[in-house]
Protein backbone atom coordinates (compact mmCIF):
# COMPACT_ATOMS: atom_id res chain seq x y z
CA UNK A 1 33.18 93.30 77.33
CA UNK A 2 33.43 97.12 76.13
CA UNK A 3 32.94 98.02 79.39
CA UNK A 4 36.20 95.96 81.04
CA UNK A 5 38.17 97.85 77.91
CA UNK A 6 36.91 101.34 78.42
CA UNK A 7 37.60 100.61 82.45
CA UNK A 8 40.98 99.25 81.07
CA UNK A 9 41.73 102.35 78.89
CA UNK A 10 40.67 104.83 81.38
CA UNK A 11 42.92 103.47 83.91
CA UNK A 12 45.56 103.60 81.79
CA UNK A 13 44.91 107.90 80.69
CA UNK A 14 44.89 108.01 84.16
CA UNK A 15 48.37 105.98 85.02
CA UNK A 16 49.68 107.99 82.37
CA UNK A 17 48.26 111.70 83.47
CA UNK A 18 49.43 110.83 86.79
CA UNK A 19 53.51 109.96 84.99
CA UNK A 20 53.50 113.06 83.11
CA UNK A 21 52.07 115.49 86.07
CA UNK A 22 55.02 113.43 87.85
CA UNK A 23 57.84 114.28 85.08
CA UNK A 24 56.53 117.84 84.70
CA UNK A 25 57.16 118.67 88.23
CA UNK A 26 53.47 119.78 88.77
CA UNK A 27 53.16 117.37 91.72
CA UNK A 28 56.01 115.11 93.24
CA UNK A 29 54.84 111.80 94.36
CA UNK A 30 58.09 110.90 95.95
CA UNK A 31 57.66 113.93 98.14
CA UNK A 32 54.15 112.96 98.38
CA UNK A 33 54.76 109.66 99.61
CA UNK A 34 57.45 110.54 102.01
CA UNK A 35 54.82 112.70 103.47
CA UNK A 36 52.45 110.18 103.58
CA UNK A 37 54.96 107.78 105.53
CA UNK A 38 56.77 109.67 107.57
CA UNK A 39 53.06 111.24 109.13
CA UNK A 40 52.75 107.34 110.51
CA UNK A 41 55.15 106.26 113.65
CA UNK A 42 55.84 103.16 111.49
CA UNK A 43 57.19 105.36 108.62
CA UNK A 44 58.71 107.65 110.16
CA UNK A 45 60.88 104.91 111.78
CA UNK A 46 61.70 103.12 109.07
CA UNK A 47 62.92 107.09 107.51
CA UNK A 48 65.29 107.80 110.61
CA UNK A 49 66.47 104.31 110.40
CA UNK A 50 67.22 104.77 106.91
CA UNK A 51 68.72 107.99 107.64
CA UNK A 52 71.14 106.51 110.46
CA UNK A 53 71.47 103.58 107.89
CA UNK A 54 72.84 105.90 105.15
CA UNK A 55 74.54 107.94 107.56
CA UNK A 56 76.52 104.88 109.16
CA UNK A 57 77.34 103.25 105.19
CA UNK A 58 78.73 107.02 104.27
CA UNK A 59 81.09 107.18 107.80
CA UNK A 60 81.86 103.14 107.25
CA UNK A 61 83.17 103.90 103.73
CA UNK A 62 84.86 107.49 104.94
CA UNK A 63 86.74 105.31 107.90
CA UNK A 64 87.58 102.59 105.22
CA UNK A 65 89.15 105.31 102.71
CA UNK A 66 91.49 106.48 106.29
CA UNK A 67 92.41 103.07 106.80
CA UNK A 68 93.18 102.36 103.04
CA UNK A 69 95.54 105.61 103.59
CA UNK A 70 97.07 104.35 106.79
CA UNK A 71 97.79 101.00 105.40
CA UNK A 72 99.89 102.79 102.54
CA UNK A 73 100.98 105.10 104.50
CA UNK A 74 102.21 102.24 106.84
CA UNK A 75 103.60 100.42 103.90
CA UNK A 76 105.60 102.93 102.86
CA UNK A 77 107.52 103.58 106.47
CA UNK A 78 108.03 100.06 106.24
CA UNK A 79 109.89 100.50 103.31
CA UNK A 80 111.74 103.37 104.36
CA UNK A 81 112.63 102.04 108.22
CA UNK A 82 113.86 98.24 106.04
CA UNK A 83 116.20 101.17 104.18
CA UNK A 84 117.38 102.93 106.75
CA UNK A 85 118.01 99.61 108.71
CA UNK A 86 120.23 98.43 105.46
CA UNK A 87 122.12 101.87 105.45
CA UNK A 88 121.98 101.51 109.32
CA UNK A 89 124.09 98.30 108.51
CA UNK A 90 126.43 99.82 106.05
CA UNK A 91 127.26 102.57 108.31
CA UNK A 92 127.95 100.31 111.13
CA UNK A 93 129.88 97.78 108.79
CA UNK A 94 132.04 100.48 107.79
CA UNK A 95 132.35 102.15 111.14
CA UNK A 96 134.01 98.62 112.48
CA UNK A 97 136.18 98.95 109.38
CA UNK A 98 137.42 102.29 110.55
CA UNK A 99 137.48 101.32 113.81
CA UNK A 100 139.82 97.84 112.27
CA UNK A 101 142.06 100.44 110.18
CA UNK A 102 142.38 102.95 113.25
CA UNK A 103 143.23 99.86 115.97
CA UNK A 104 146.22 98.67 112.75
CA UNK A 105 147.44 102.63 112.69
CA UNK A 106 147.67 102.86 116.58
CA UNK A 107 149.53 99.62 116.59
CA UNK A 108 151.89 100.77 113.73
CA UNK A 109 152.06 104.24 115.57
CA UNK A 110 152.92 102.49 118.64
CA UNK A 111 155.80 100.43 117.11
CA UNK A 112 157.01 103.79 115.75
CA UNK A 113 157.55 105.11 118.65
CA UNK A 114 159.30 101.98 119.78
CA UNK A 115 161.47 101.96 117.18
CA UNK A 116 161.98 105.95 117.13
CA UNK A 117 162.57 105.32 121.66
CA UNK A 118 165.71 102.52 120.64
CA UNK A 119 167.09 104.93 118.10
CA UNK A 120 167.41 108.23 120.74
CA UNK A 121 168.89 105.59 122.73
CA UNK A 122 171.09 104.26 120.39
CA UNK A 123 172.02 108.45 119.88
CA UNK A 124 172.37 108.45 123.77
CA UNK A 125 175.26 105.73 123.49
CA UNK A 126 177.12 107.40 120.15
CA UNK A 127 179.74 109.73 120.88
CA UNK A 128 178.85 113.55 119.97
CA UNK A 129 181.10 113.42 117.10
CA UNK A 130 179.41 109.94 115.01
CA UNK A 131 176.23 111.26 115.93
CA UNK A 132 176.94 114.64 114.33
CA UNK A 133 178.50 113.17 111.51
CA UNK A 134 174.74 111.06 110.59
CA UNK A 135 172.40 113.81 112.02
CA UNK A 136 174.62 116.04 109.24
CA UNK A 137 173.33 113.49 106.39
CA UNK A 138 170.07 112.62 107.35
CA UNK A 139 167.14 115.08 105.92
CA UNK A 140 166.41 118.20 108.42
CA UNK A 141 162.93 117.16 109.78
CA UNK A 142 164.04 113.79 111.12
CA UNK A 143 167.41 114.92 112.09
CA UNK A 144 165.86 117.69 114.34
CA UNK A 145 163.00 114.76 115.81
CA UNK A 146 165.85 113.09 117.02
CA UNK A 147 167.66 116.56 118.59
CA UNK A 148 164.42 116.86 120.54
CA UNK A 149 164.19 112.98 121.63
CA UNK A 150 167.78 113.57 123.09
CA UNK A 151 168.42 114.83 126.32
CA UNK A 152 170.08 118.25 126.94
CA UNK A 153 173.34 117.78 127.58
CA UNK A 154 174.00 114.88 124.03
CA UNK A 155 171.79 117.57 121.98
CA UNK A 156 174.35 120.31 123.73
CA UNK A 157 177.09 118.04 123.06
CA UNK A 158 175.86 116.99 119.08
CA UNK A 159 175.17 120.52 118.26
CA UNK A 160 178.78 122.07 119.71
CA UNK A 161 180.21 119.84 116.96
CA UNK A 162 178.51 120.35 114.15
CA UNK A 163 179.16 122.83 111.09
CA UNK A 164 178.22 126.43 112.57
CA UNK A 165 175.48 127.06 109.79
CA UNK A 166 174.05 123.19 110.20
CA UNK A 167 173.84 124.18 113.83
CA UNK A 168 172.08 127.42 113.34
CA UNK A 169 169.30 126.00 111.12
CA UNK A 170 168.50 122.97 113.27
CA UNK A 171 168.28 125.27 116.71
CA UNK A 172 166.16 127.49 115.09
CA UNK A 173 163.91 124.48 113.91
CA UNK A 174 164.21 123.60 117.21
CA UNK A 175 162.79 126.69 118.39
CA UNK A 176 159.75 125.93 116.52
């Protein structure tokens, strides 16, 4: 029985010679066994495998880290085209506003012009002297509009009969 407990406790100096040689640095069993292994065609298998192993699981998580950047990356220009789309929207919303507001002005510009074409005709039919009389109380710019919408001779006619200094002013805005 002494014997199976000195065997016991000699294994055990042993085990733990062999753990502090290991946590001293003296030897390495790690390298030790790799050495051992990889010198077999078995082992050294199994290492390159494990190598390609490791090296695959480090460019598996590397590609998942791109595609986790992509996907935000992606999220975010899906944000920004749903924005531009709403501003895209605005922008065209008011554009067929303008476009409304502009068609109204033409139309109002266009009855303008109507009414301004009946009124040189109504000048065309006055005689000289009534329409001298109203272009002499109407305000300069519109009175001088109307000169120009009249044809040579009426203008001729209007102006010959008007106050000298009236007549001046609106030839020289005339002129202009």
């Amino acid at each position: 029985m002494k014997k199976y407990i000195y065997t016991f406790l000699i294994i055990i100096i042993i085990v733990a010679l062999l753990l502090l040689i290991n946590n001293l640095g003296i030897i390495s069993f790690r390298e030790w066994g790799k050495a051992i292994i990889s010198s077999t065609s078995f082992g050294r298998e199994y290492v390159n495998k494990a190598e390609k192993y490791n090296e695959v699981t480090a460019k598996n998580e590397e590609l998942i880290r791109e595609r986790d950047l992509l996907k935000e990356k992606l999220e975010n220009c899906q944000v920004r085209i749903v924005k531009l789309e709403e501003k895209a929207k605005e922008i065209q919303n008011a554009n067929e506003a303008l476009n409304l507001q502009l068609d109204d002005t033409a139309q109002e510009e266009s009855v303008k012009q109507q009414n301004f074409e009946k009124l040189i005709k109504i000048y065309e039919n006055l005689q000289p002297e009534s329409a001298a009389n109203i272009l002499n109380s109407l305000n300069k710019e519109f009175a001088i509009k109307i000169l120009r919408g009249l044809n040579d001779k009426k203008a001729a006619a209007i102006l010959e009969i008007m106050e000298v200094e009236k007549a001046v002013e609106f030839s020289r805005a005339m002129q202009e």
